[in-house]
Protein backbone atom coordinates (compact mmCIF):
# COMPACT_ATOMS: atom_id res chain seq x y z
CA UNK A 1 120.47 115.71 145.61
CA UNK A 2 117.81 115.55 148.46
CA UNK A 3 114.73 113.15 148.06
CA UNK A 4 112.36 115.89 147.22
CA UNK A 5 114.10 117.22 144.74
CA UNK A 6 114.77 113.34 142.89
CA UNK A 7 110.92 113.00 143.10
CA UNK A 8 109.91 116.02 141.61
CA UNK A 9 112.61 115.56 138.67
CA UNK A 10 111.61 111.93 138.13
CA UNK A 11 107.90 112.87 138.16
CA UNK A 12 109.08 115.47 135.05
CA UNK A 13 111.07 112.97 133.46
CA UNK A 14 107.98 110.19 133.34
CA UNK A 15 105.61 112.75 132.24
CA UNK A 16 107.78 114.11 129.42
CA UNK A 17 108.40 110.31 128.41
CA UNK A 18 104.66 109.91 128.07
CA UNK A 19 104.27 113.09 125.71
CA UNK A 20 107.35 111.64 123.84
CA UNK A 21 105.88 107.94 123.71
CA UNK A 22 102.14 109.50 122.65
CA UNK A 23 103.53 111.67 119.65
CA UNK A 24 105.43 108.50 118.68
CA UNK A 25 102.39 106.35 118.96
CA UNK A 26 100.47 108.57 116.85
CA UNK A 27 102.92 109.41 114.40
CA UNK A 28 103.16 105.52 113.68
CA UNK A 29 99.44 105.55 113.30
CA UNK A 30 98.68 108.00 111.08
CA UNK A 31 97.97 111.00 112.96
CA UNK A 32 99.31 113.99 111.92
CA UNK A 33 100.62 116.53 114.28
CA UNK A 34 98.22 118.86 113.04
CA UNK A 35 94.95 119.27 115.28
CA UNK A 36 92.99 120.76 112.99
CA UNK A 37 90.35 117.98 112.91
CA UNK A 38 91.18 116.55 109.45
CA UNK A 39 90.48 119.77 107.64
CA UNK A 40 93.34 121.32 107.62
CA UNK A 41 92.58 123.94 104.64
CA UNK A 42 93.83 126.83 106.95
CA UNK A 43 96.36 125.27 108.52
CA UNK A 44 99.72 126.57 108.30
CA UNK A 45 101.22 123.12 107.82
CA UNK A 46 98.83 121.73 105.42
CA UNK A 47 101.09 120.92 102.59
CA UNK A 48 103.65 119.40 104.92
CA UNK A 49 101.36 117.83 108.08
CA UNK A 50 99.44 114.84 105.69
CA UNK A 51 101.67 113.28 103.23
CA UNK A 52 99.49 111.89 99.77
CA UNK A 53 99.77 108.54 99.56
């Protein structure tokens, strides 16, 4: 593997570790994957995105 090549992959592989480490992040606090602002009424997860507590 040349050295552009190892950049470019590495560059993908941080920036897909990010996403990865954010979802994680704000699974653990409390956000839902939902982005419907909190009302999620006609979302098509809405029974399964916010857990009663």
């Amino acid at each position: 593997m040349n050295w552009p090549t190892f950049i470019i992959a590495a560059i993908i592989a941080v920036i897909f570790l990010a996403i990865i480490i954010t979802g994680i992040r704000g699974k653990k606090n409390g956000k839902g994957s939902c982005s419907c602002g909190g009302s999620c009424g006609g979302c098509a997860l809405s029974g399964s995105c916010h857990k009663a507590n």
